[in-house]
PDB file of N, CA and C in Angstrom:
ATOM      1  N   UNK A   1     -56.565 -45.698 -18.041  1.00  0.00           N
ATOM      2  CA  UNK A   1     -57.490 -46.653 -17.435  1.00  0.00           C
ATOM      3  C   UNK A   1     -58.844 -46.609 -18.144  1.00  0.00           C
ATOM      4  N   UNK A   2     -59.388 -45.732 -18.483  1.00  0.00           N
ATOM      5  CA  UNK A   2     -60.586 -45.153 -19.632  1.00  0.00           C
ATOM      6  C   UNK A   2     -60.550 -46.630 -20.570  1.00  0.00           C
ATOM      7  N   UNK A   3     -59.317 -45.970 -21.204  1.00  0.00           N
ATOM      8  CA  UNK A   3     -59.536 -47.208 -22.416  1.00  0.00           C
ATOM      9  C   UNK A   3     -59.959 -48.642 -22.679  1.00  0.00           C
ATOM     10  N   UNK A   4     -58.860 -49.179 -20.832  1.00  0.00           N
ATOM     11  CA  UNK A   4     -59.172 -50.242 -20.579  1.00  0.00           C
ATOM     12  C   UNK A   4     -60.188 -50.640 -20.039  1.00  0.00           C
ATOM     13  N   UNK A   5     -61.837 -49.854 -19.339  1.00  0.00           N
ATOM     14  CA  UNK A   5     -62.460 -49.946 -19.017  1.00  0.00           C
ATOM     15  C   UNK A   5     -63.503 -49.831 -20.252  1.00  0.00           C
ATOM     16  N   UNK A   6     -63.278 -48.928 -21.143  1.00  0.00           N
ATOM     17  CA  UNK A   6     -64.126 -49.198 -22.558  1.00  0.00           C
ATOM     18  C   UNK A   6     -63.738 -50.176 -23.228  1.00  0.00           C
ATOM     19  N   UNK A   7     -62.527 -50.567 -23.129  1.00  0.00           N
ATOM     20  CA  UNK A   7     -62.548 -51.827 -24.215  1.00  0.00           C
ATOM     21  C   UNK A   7     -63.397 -53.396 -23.267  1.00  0.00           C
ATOM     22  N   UNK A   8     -62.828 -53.323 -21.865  1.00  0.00           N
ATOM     23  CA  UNK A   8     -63.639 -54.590 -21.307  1.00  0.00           C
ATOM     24  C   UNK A   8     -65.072 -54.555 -21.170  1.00  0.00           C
ATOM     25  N   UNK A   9     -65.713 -52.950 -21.168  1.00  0.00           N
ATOM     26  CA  UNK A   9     -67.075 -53.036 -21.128  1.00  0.00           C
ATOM     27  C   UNK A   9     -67.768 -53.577 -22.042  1.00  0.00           C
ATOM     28  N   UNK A  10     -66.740 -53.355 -23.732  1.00  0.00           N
ATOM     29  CA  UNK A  10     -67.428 -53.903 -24.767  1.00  0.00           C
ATOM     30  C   UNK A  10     -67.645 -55.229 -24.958  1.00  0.00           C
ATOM     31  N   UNK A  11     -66.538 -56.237 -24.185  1.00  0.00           N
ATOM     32  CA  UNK A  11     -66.786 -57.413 -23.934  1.00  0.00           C
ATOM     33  C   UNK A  11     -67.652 -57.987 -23.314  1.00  0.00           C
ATOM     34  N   UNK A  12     -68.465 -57.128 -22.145  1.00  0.00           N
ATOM     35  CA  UNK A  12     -69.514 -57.687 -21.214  1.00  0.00           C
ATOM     36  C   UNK A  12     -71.198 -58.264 -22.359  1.00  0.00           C
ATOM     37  N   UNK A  13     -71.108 -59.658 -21.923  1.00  0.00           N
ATOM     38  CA  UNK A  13     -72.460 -60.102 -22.810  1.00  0.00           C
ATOM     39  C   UNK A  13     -73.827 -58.706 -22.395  1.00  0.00           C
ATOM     40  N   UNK A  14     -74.048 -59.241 -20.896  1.00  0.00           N
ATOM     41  CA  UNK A  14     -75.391 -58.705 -20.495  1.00  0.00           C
ATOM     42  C   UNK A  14     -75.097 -57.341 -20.384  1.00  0.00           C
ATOM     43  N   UNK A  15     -75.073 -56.375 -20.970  1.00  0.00           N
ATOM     44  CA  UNK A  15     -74.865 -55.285 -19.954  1.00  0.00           C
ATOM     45  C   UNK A  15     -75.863 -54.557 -19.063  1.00  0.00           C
ATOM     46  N   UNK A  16     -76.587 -54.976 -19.205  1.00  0.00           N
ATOM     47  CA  UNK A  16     -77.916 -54.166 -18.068  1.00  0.00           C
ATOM     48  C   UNK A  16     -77.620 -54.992 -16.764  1.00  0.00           C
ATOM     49  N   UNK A  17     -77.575 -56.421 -16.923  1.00  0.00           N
ATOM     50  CA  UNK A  17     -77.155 -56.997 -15.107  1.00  0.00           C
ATOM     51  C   UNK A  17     -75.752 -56.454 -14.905  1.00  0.00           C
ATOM     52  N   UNK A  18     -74.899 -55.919 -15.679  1.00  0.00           N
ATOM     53  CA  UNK A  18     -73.620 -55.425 -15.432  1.00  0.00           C
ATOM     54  C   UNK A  18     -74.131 -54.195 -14.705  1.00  0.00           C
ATOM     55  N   UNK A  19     -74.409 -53.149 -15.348  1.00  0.00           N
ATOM     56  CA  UNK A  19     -74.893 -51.694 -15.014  1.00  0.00           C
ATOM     57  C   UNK A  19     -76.098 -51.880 -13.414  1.00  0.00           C
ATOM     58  N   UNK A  20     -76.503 -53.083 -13.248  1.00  0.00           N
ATOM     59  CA  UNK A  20     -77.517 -53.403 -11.990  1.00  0.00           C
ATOM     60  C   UNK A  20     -76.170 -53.678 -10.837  1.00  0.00           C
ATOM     61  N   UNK A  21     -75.491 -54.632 -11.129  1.00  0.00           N
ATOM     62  CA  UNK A  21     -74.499 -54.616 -10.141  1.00  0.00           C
ATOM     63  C   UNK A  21     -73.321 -53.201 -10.158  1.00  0.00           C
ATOM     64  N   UNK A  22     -73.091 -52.605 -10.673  1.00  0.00           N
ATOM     65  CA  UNK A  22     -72.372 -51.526 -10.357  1.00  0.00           C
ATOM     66  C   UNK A  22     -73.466 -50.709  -9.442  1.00  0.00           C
ATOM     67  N   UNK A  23     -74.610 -50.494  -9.627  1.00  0.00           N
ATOM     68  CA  UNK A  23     -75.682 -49.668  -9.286  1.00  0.00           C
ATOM     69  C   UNK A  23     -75.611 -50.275  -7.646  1.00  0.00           C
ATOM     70  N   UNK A  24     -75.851 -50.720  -7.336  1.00  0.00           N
ATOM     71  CA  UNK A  24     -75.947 -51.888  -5.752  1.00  0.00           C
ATOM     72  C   UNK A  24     -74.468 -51.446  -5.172  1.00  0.00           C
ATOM     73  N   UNK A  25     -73.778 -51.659  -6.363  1.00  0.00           N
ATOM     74  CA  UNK A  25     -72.179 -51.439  -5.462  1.00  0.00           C
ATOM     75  C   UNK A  25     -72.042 -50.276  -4.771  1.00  0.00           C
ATOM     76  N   UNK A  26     -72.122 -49.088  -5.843  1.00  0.00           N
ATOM     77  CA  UNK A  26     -72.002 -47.713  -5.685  1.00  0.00           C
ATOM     78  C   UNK A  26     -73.141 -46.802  -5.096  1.00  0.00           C
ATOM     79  N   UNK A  27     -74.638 -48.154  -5.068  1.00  0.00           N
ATOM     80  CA  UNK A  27     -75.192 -46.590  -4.436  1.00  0.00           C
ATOM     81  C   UNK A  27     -75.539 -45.435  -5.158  1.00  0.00           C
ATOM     82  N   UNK A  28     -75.799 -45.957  -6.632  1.00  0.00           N
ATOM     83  CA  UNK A  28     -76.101 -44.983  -7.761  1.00  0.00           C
ATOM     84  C   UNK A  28     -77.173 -45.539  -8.517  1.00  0.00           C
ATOM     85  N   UNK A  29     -77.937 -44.751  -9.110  1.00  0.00           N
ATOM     86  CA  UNK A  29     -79.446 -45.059  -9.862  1.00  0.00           C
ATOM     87  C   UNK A  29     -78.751 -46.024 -10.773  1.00  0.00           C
ATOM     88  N   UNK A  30     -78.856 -47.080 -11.651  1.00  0.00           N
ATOM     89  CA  UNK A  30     -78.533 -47.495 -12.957  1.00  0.00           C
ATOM     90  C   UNK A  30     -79.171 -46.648 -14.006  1.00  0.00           C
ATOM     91  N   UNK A  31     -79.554 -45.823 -14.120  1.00  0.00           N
ATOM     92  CA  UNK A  31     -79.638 -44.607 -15.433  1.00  0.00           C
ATOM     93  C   UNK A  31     -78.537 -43.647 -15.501  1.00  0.00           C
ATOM     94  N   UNK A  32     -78.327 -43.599 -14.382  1.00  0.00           N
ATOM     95  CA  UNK A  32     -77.437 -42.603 -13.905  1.00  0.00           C
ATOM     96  C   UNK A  32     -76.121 -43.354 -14.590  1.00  0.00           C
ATOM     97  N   UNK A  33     -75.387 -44.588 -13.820  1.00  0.00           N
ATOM     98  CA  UNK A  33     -74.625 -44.691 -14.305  1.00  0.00           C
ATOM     99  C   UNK A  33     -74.672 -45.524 -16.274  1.00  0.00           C
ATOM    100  N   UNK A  34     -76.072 -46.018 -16.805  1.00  0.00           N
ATOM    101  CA  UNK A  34     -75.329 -45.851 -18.142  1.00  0.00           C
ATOM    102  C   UNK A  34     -75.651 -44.405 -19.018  1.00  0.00           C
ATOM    103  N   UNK A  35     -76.184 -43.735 -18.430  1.00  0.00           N
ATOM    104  CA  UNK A  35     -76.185 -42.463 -19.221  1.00  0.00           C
ATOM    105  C   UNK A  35     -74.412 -41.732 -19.121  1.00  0.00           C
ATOM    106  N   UNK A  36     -74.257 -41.482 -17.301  1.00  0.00           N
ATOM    107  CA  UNK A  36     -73.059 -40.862 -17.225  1.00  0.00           C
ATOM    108  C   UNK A  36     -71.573 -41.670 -17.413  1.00  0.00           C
ATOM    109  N   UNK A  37     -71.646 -42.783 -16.840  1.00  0.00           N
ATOM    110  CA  UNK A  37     -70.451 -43.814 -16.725  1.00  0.00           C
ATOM    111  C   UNK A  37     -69.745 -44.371 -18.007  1.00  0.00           C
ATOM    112  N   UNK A  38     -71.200 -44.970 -18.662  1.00  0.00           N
ATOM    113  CA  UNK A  38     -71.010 -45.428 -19.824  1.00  0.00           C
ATOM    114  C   UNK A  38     -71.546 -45.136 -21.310  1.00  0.00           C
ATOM    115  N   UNK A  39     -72.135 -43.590 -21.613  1.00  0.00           N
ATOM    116  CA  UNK A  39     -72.032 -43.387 -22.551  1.00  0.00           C
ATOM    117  C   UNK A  39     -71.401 -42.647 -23.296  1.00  0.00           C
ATOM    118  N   UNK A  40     -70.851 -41.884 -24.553  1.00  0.00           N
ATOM    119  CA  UNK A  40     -69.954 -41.705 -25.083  1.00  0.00           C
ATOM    120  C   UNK A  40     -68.978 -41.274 -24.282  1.00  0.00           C
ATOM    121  N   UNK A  41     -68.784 -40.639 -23.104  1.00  0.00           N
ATOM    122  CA  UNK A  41     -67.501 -39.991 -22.602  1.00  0.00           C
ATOM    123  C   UNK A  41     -66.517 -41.151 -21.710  1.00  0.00           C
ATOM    124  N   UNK A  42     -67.637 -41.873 -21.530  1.00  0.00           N
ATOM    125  CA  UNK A  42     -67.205 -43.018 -20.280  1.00  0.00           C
ATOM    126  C   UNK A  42     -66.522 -42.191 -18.943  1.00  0.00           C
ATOM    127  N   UNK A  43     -67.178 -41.649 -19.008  1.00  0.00           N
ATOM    128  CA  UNK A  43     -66.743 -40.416 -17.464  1.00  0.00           C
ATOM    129  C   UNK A  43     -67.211 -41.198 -16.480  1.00  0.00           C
ATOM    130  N   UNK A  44     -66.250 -42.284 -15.806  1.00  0.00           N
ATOM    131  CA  UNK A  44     -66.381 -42.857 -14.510  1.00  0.00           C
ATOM    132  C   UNK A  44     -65.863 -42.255 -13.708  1.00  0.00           C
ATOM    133  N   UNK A  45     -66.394 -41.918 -12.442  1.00  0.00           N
ATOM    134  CA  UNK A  45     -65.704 -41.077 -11.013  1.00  0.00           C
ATOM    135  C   UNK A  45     -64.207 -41.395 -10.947  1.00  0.00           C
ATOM    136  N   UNK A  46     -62.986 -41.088 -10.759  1.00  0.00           N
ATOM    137  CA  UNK A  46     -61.844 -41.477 -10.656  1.00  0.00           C
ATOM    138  C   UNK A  46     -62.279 -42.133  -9.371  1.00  0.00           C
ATOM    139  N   UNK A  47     -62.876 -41.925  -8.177  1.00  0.00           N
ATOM    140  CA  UNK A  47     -62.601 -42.254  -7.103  1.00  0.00           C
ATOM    141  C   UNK A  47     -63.221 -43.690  -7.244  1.00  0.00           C
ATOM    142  N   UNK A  48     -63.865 -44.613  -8.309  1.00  0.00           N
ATOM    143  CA  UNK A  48     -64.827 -45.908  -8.658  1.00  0.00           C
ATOM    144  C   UNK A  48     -63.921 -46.737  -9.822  1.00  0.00           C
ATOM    145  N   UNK A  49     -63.189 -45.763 -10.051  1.00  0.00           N
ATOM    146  CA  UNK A  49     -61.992 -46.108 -11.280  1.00  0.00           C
ATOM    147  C   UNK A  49     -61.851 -47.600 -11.173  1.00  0.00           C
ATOM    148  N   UNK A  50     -60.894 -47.634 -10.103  1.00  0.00           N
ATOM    149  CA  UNK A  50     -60.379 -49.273  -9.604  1.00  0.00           C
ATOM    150  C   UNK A  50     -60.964 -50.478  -9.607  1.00  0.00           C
ATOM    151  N   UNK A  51     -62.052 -49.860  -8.312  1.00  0.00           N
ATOM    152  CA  UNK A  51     -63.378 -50.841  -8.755  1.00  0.00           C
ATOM    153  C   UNK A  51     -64.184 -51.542  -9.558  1.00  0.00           C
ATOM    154  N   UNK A  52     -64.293 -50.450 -10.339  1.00  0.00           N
ATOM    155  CA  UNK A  52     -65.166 -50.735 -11.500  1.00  0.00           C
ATOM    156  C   UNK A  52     -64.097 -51.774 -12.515  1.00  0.00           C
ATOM    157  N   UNK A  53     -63.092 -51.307 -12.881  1.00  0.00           N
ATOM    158  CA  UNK A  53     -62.174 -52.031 -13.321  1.00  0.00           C
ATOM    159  C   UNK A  53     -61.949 -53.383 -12.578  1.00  0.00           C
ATOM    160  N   UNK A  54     -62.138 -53.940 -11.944  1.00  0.00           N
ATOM    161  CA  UNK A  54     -62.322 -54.878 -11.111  1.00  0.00           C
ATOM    162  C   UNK A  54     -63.393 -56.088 -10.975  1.00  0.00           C
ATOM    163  N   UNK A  55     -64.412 -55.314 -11.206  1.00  0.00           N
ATOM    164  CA  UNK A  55     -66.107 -55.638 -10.711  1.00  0.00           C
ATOM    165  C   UNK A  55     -65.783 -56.151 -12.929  1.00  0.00           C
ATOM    166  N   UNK A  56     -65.702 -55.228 -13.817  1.00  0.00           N
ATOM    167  CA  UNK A  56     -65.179 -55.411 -14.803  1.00  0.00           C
ATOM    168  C   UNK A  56     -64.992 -57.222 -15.607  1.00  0.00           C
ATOM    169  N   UNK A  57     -63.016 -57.265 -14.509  1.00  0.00           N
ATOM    170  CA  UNK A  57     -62.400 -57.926 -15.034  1.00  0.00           C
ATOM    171  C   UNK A  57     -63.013 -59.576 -14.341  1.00  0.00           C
ATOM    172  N   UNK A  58     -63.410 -59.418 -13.001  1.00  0.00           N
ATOM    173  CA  UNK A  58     -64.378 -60.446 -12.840  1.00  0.00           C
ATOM    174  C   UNK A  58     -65.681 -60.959 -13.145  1.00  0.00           C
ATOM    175  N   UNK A  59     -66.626 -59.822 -14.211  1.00  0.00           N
ATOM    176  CA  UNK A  59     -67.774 -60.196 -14.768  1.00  0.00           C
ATOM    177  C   UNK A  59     -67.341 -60.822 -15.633  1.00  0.00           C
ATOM    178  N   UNK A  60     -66.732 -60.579 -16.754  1.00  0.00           N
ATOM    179  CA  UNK A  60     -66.028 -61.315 -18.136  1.00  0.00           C
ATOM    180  C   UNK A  60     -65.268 -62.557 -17.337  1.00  0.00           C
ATOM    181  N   UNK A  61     -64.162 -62.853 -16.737  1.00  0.00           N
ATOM    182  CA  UNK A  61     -63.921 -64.295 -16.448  1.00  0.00           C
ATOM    183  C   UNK A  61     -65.342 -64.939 -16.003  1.00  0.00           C
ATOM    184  N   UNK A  62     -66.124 -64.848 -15.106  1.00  0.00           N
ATOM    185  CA  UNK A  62     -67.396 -65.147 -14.868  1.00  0.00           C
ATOM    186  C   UNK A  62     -68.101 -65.598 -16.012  1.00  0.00           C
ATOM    187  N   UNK A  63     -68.074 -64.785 -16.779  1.00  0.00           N
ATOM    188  CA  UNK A  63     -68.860 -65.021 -18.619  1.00  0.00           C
ATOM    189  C   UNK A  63     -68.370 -65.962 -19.231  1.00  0.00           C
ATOM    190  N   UNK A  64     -67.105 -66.038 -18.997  1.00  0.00           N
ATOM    191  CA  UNK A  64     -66.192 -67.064 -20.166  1.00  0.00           C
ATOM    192  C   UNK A  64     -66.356 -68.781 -19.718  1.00  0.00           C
ATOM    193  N   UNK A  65     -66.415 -68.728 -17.881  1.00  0.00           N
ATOM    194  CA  UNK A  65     -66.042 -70.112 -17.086  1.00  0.00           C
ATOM    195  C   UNK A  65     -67.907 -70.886 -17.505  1.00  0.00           C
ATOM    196  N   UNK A  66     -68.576 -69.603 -17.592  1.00  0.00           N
ATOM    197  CA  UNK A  66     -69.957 -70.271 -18.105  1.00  0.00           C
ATOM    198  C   UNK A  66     -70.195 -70.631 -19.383  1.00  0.00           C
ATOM    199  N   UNK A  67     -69.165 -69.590 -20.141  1.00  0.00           N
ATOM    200  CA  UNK A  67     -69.304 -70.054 -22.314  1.00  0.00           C
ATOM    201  C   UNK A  67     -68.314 -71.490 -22.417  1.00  0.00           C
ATOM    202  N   UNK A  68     -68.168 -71.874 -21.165  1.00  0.00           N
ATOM    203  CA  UNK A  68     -66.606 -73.248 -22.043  1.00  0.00           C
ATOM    204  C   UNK A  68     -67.578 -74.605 -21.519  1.00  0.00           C
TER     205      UNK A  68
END
């Protein structure tokens, strides 16, 4: 799941309003999560796994229905 969450993150245009809405979701600083979540280890909580993968796969369709 790692992988697939690093490869869709790399797709996200904005990533700071990405990293603002995970932050709101979870209840976590946004430093916090791009220092810990998303930098080199991509060490996301297993227990946010899903979610995030989720929150993810609906920012990018979101991105795309606005690029066409």
């Amino acid at each position: 799941m790692n992988q697939n969450i690093k490869q869709l993150f790399n797709q996200i245009d904005n990533k700071f309003d990405f990293i603002l809405l995970l932050s709101k979701e979870f209840k976590v600083k946004p430093n916090s999560i791009r220092n810990n979540w998303f930098a080199a280890y991509y060490s996301i909580p297993k227990k946010h796994e899903s979610r995030v993968l989720e929150i993810l796969q609906n920012t990018i369709r979101q991105q795309n229905l606005i690029a066409v």
